[in-house]
N, C-alpha and C. Protein backbone atom coordinates (compact mmCIF):
# COMPACT_ATOMS: atom_id res chain seq x y z
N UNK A 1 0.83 -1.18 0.00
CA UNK A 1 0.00 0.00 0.00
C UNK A 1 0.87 1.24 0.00
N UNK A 2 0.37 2.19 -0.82
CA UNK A 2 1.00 3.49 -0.37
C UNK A 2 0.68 4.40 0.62
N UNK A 3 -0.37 4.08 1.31
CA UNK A 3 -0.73 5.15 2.22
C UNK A 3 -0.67 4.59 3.83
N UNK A 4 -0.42 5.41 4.40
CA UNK A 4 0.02 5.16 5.66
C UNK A 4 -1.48 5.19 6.37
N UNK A 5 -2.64 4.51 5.99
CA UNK A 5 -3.91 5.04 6.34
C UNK A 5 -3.77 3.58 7.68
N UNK A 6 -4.65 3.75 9.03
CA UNK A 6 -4.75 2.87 9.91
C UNK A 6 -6.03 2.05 9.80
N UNK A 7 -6.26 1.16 9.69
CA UNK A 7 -7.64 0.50 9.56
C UNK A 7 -7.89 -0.22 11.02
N UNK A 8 -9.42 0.50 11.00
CA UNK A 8 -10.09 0.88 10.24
C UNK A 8 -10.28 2.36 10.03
N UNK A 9 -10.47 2.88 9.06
CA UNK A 9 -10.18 3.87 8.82
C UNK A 9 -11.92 4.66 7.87
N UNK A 10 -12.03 5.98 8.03
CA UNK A 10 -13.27 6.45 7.43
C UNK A 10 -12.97 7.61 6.60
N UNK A 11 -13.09 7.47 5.35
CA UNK A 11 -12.36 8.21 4.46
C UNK A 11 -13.66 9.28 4.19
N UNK A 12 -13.70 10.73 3.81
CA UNK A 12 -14.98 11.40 3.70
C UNK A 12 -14.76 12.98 2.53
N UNK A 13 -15.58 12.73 1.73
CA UNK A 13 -14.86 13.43 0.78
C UNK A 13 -14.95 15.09 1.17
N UNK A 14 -14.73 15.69 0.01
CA UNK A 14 -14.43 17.26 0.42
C UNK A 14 -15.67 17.88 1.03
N UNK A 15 -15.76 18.63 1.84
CA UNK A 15 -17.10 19.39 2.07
C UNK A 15 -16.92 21.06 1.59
N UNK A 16 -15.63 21.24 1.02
CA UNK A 16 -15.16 22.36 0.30
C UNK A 16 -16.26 22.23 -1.14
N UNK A 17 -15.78 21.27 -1.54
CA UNK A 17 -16.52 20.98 -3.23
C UNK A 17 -18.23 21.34 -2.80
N UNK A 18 -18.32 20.55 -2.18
CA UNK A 18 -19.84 20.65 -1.79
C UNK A 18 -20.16 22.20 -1.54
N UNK A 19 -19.61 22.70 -0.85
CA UNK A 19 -20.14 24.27 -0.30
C UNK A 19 -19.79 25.21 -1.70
N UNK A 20 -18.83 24.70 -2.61
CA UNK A 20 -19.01 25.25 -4.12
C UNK A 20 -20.01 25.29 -4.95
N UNK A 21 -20.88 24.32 -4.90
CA UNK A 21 -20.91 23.55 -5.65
C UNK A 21 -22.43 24.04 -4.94
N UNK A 22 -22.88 24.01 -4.02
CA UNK A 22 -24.06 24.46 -3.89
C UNK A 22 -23.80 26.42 -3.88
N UNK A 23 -22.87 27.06 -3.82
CA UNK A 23 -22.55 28.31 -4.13
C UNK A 23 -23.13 28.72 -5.30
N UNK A 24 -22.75 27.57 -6.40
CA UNK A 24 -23.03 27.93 -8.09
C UNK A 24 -24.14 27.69 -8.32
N UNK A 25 -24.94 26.70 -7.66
CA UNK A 25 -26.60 26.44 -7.69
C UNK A 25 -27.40 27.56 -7.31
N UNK A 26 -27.02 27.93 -6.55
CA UNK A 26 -27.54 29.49 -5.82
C UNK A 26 -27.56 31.05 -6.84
N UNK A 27 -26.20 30.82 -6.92
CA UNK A 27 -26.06 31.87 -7.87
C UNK A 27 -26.79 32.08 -9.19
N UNK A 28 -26.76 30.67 -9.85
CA UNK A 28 -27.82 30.62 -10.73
C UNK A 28 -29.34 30.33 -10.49
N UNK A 29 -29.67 30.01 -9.41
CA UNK A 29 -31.30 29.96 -8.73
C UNK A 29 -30.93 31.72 -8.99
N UNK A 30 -30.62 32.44 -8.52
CA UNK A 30 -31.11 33.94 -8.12
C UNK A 30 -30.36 34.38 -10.10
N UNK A 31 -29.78 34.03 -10.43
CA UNK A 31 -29.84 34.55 -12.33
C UNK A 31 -31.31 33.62 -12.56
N UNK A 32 -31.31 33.20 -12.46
CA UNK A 32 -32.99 32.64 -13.10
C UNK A 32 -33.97 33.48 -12.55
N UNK A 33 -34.23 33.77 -11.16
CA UNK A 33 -35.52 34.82 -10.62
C UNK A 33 -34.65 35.68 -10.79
N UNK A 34 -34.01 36.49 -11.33
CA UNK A 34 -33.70 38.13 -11.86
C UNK A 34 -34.16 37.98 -13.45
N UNK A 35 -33.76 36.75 -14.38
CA UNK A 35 -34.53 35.95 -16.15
C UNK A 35 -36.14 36.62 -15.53
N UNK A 36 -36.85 35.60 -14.50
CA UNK A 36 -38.14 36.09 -14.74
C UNK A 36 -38.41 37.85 -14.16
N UNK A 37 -38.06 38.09 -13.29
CA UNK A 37 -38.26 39.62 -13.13
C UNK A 37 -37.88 40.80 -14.29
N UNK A 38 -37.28 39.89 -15.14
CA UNK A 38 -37.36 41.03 -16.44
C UNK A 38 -37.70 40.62 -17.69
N UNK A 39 -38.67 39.60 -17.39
CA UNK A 39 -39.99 39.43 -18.35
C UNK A 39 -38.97 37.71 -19.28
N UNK A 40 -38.33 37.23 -18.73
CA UNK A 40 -37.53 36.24 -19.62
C UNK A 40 -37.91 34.87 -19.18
N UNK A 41 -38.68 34.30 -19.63
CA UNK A 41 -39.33 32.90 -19.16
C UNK A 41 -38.28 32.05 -18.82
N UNK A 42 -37.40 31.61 -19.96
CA UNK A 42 -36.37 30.71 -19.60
C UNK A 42 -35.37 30.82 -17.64
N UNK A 43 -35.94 31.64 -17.56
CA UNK A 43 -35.27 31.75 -16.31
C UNK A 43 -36.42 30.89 -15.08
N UNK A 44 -37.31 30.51 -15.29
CA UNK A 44 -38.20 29.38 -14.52
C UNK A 44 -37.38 28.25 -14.92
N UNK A 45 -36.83 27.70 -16.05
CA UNK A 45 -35.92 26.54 -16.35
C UNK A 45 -34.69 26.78 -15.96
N UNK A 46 -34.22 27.86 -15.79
CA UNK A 46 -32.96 28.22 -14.81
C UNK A 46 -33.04 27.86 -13.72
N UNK A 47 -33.96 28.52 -13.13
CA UNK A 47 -34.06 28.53 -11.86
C UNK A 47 -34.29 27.57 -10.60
N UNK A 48 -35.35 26.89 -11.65
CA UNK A 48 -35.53 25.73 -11.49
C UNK A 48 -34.87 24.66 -11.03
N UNK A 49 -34.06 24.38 -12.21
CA UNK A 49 -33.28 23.21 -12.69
C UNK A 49 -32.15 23.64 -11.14
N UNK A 50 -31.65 24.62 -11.29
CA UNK A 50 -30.38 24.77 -10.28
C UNK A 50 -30.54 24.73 -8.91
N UNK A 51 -32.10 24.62 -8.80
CA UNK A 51 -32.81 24.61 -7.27
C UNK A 51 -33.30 23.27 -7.05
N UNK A 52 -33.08 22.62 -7.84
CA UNK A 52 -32.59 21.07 -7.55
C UNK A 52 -31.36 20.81 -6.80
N UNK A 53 -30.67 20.62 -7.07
CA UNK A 53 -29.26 20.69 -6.69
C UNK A 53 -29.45 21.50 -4.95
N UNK A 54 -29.81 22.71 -5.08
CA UNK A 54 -29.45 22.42 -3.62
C UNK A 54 -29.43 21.67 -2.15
N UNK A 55 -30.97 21.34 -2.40
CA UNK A 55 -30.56 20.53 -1.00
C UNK A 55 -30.45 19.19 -1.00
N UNK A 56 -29.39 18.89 -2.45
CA UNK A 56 -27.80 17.67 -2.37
C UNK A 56 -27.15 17.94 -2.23
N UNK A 57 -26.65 19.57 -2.42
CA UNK A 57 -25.47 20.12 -2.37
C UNK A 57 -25.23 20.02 -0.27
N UNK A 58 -26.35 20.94 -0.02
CA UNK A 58 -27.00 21.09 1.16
C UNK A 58 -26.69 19.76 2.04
N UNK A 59 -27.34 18.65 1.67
CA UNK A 59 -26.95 17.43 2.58
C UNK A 59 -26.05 16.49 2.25
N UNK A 60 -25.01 17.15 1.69
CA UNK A 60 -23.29 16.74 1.66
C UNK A 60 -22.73 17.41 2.15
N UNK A 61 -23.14 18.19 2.95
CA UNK A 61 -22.33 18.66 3.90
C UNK A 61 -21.84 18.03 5.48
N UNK A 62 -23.34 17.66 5.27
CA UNK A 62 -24.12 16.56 6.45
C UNK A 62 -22.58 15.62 6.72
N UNK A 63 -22.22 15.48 7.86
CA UNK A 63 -20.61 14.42 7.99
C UNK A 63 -21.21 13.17 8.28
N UNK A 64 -22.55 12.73 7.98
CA UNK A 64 -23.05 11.55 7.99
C UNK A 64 -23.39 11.00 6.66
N UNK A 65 -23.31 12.00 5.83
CA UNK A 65 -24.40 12.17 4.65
C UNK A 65 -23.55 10.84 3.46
N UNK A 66 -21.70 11.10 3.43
CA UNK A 66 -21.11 10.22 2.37
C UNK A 66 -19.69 10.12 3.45
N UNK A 67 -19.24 9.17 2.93
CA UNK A 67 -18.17 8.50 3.33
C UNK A 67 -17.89 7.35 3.04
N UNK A 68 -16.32 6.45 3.12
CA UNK A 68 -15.73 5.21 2.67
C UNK A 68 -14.99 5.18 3.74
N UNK A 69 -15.69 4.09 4.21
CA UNK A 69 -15.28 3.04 5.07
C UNK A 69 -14.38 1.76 4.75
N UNK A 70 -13.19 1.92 5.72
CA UNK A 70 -12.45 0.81 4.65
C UNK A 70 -12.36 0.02 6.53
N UNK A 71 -12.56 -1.58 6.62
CA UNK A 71 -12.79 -2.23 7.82
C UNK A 71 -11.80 -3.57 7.05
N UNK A 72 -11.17 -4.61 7.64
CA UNK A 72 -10.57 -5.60 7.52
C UNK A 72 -11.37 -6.79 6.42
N UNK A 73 -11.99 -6.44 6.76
CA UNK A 73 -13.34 -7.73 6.32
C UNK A 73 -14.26 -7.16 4.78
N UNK A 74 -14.19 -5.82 4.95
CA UNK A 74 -14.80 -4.87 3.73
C UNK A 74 -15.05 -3.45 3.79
N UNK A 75 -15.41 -2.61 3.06
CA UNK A 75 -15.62 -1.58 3.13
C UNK A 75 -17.30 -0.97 2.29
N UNK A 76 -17.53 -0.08 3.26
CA UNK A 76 -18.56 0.58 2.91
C UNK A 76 -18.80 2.30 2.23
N UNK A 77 -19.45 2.06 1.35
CA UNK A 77 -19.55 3.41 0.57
C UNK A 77 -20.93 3.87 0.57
N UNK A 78 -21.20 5.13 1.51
CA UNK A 78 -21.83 5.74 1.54
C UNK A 78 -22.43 7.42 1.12
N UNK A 79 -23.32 7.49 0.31
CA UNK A 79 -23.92 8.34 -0.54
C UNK A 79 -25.04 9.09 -0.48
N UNK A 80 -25.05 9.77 -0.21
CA UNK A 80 -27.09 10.69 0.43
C UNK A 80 -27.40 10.18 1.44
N UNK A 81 -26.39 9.43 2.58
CA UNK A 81 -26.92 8.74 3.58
C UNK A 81 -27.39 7.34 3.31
N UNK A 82 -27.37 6.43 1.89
CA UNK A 82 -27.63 4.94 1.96
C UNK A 82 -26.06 4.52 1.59
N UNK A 83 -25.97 3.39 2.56
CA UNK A 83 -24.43 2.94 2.26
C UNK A 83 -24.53 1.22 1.83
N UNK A 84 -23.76 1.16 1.54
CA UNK A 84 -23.20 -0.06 0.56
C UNK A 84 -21.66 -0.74 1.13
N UNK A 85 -22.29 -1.99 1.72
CA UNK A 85 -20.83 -2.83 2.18
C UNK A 85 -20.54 -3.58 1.49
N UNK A 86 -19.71 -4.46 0.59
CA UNK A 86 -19.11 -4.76 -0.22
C UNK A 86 -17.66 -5.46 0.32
N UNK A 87 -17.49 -6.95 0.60
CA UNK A 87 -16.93 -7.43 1.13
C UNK A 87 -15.63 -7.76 0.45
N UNK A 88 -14.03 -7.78 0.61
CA UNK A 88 -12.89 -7.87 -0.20
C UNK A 88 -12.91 -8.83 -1.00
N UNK A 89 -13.43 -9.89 -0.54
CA UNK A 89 -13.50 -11.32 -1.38
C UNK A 89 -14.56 -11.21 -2.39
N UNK A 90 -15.38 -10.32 -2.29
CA UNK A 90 -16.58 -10.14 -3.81
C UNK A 90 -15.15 -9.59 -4.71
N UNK A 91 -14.65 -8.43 -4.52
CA UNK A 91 -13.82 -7.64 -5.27
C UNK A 91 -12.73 -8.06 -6.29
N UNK A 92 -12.89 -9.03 -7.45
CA UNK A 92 -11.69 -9.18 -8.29
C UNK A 92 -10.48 -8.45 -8.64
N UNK A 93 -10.18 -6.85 -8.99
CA UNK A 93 -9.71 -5.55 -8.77
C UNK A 93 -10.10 -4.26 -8.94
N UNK A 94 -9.78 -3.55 -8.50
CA UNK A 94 -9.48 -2.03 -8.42
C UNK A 94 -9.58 -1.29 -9.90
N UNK A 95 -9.69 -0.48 -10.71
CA UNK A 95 -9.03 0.45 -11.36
C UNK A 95 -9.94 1.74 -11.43
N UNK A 96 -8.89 2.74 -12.03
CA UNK A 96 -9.18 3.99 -12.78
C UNK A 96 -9.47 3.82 -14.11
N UNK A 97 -10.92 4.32 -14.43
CA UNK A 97 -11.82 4.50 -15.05
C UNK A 97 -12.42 5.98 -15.55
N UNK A 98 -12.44 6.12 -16.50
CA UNK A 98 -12.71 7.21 -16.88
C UNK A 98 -14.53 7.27 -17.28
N UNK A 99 -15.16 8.51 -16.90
CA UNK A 99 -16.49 8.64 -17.38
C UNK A 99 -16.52 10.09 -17.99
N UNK A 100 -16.42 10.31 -19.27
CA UNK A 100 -16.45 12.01 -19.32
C UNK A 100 -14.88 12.52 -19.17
N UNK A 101 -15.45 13.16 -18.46
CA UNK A 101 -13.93 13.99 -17.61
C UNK A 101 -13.91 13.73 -16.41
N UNK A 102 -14.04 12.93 -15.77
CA UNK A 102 -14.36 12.26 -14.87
C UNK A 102 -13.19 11.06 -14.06
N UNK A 103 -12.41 11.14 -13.70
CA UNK A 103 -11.48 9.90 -13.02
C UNK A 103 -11.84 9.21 -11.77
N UNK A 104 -12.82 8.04 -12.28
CA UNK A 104 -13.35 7.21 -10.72
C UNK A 104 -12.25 6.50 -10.83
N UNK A 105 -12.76 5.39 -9.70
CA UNK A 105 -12.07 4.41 -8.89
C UNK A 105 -13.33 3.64 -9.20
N UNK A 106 -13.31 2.84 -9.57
CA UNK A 106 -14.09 1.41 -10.13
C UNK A 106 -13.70 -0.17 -9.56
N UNK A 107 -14.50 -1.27 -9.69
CA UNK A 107 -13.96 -2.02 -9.44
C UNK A 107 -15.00 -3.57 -9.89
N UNK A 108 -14.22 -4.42 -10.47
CA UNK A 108 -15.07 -5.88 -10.85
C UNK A 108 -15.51 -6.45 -9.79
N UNK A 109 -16.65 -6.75 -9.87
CA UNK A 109 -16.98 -8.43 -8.65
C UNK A 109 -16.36 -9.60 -8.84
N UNK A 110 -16.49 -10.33 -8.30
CA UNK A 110 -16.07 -11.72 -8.67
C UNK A 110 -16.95 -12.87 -9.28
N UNK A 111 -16.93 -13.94 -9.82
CA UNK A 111 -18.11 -14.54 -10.35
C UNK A 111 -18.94 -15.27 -9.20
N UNK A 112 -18.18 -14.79 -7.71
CA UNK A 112 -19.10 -15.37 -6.45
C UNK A 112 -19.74 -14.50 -6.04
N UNK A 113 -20.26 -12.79 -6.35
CA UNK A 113 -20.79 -11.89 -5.83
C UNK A 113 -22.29 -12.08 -6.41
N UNK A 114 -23.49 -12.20 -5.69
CA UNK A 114 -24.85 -12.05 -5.87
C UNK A 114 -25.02 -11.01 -7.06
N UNK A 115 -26.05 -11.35 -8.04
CA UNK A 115 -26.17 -11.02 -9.39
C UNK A 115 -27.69 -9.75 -8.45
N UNK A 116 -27.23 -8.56 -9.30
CA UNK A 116 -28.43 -7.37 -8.35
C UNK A 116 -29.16 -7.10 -9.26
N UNK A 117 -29.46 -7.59 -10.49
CA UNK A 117 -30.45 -7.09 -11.27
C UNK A 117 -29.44 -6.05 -12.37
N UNK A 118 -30.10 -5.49 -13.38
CA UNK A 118 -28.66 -5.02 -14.57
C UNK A 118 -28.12 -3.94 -14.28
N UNK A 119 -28.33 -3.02 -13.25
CA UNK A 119 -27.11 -1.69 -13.40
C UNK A 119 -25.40 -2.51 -13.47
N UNK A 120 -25.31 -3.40 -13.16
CA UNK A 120 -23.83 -3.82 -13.12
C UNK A 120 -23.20 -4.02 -14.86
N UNK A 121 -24.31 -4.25 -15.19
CA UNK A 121 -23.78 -4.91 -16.73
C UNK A 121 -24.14 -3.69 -17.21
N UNK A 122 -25.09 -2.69 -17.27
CA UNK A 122 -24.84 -1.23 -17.62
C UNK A 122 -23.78 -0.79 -17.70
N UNK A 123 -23.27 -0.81 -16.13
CA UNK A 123 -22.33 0.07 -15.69
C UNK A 123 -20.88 -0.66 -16.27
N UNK A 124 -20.40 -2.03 -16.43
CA UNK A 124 -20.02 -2.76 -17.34
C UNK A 124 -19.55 -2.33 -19.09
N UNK A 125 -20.65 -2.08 -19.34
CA UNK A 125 -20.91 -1.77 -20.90
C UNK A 125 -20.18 -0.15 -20.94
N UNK A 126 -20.58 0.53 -20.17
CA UNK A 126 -20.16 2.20 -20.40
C UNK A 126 -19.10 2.14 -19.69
N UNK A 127 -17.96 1.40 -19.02
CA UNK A 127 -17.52 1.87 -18.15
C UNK A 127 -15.88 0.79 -18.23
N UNK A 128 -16.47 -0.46 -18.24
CA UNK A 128 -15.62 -1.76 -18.44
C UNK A 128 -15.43 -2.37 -16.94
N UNK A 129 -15.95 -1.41 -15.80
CA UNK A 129 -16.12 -2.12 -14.42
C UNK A 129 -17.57 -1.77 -13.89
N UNK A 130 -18.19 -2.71 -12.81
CA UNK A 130 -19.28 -2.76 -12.53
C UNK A 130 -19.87 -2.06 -11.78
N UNK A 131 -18.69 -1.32 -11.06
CA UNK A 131 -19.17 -0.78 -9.90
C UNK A 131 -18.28 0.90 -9.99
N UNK A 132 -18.65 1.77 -9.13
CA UNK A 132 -17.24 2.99 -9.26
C UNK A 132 -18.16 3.20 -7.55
N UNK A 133 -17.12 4.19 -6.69
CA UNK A 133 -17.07 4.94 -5.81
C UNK A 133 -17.55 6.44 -6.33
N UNK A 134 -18.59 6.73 -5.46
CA UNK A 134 -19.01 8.12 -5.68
C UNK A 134 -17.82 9.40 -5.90
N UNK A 135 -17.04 8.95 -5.30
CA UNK A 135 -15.82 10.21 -4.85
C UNK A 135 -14.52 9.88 -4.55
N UNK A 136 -13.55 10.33 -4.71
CA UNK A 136 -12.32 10.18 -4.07
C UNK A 136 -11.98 10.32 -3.28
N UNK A 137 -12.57 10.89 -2.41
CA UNK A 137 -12.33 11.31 -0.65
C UNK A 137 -10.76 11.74 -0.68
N UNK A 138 -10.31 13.11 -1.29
CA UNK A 138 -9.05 14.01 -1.03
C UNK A 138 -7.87 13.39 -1.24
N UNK A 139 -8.14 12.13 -1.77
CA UNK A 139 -7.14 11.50 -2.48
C UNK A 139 -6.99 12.15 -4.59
N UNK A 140 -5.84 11.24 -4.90
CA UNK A 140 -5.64 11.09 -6.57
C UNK A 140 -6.40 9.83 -6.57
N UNK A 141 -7.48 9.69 -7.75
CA UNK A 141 -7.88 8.32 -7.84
C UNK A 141 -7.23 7.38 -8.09
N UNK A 142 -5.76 7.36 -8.89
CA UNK A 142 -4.81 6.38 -8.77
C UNK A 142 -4.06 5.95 -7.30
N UNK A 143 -3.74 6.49 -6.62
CA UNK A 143 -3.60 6.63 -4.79
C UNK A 143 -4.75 5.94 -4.25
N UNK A 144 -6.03 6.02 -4.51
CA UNK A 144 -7.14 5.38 -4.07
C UNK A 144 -7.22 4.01 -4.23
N UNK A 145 -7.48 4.01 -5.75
CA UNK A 145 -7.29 2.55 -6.00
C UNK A 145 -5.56 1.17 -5.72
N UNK A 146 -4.72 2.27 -5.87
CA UNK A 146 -3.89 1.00 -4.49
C UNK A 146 -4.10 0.84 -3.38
N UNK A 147 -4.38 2.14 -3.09
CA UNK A 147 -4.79 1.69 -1.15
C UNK A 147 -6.08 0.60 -1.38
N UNK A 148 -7.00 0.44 -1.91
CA UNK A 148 -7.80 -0.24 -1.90
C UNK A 148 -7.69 -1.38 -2.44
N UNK A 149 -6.54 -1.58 -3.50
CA UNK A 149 -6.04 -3.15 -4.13
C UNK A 149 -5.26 -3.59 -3.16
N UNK A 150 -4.46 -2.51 -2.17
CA UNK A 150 -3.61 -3.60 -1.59
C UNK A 150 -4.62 -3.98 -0.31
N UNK A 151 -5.64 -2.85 0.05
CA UNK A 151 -6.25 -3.81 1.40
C UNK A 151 -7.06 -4.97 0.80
N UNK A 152 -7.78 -5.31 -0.62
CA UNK A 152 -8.45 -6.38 -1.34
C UNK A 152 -7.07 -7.47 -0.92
N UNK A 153 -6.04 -7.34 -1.75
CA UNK A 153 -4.78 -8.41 -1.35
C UNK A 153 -4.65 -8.74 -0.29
N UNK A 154 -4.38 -7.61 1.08
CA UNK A 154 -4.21 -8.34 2.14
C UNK A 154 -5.37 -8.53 2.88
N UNK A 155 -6.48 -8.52 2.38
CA UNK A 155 -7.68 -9.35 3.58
C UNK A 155 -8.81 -9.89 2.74
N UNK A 156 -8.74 -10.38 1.33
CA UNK A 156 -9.99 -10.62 0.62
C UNK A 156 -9.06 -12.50 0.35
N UNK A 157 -8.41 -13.01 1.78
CA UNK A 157 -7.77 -13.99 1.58
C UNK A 157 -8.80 -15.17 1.82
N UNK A 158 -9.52 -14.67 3.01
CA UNK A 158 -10.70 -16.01 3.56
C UNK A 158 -12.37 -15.05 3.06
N UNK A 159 -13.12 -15.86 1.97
CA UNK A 159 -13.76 -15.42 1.63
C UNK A 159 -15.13 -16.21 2.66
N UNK A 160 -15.18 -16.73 3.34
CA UNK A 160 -16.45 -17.82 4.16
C UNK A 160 -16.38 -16.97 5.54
N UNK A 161 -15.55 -15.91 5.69
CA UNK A 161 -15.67 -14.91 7.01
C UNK A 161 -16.65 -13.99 7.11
């Protein structure tokens, strides 16, 4: 591994990005109601649309809301508050994956992991792995995915635990 991380350990991504990121939603919620106050419809689809986003932006801030959990036995990835445990021995490997402009951390099951219905083979088809991590949690996604291949190596040894 490259990182000197202690397990178990709770990895939690930026709450900087987030407080941006609902900054720019805002800014454009209030350019959309200034569109309609001067007679410009499209600014209800401005306004709109960007007033979605806030309260996700809003409850990522929440220090309950996302986080990666990395535990001996498996790790859990949590997103809007529903999390996902995912045991080392499902995990075949790790990689960086590109979506867009986009650099996840992705990763295959094994042919012993429970079949969930098709987002996997979706996510498969667009992607070439089944699964990705919401975030990098203040890591490089290449840094991520060793820390996470080498804890798969050293504990995805006894899969009946």
């Amino acid at each position: 591994m490259t990182s000197n991380i202690q397990i178990p350990a709770t990895l939690r991504p930026s709450r900087k990005k987030a407080a941006i990121l609902f900054i720019f939603s805002m800014v454009f919620v209030l350019g959309g109601i200034s569109m309609v106050r001067n007679g410009q419809p499209m600014g209800y689809f401005c306004g709109g649309f960007f007033a979605l986003g806030l309260p996700i932006f809003a409850l990522r801030l929440h220090p309950k809301a996302a986080f990666l959990r990395l535990e001996p036995d498996s790790f859990t990835v949590c997103s809007l508050f529903r999390s996902h445990t995912v045991r080392w021995a499902f995990v075949r490997e790790f990689a960086v994956v590109y979506i867009g402009p986009n650099r996840m951390v992705a990763w295959n099951f094994t042919p012993e992991y429970p079949t969930t219905g098709s987002l996997r083979a979706i996510s498969k088809s667009l992607s070439g792995c089944e699964a990705a991590l919401p975030d990098t949690y203040g890591m490089k996604p290449k840094e991520l995915v060793e820390l996470m291949e080498g804890l798969r190596q050293s504990y995805a040894n006894d899969r009946n635990s």
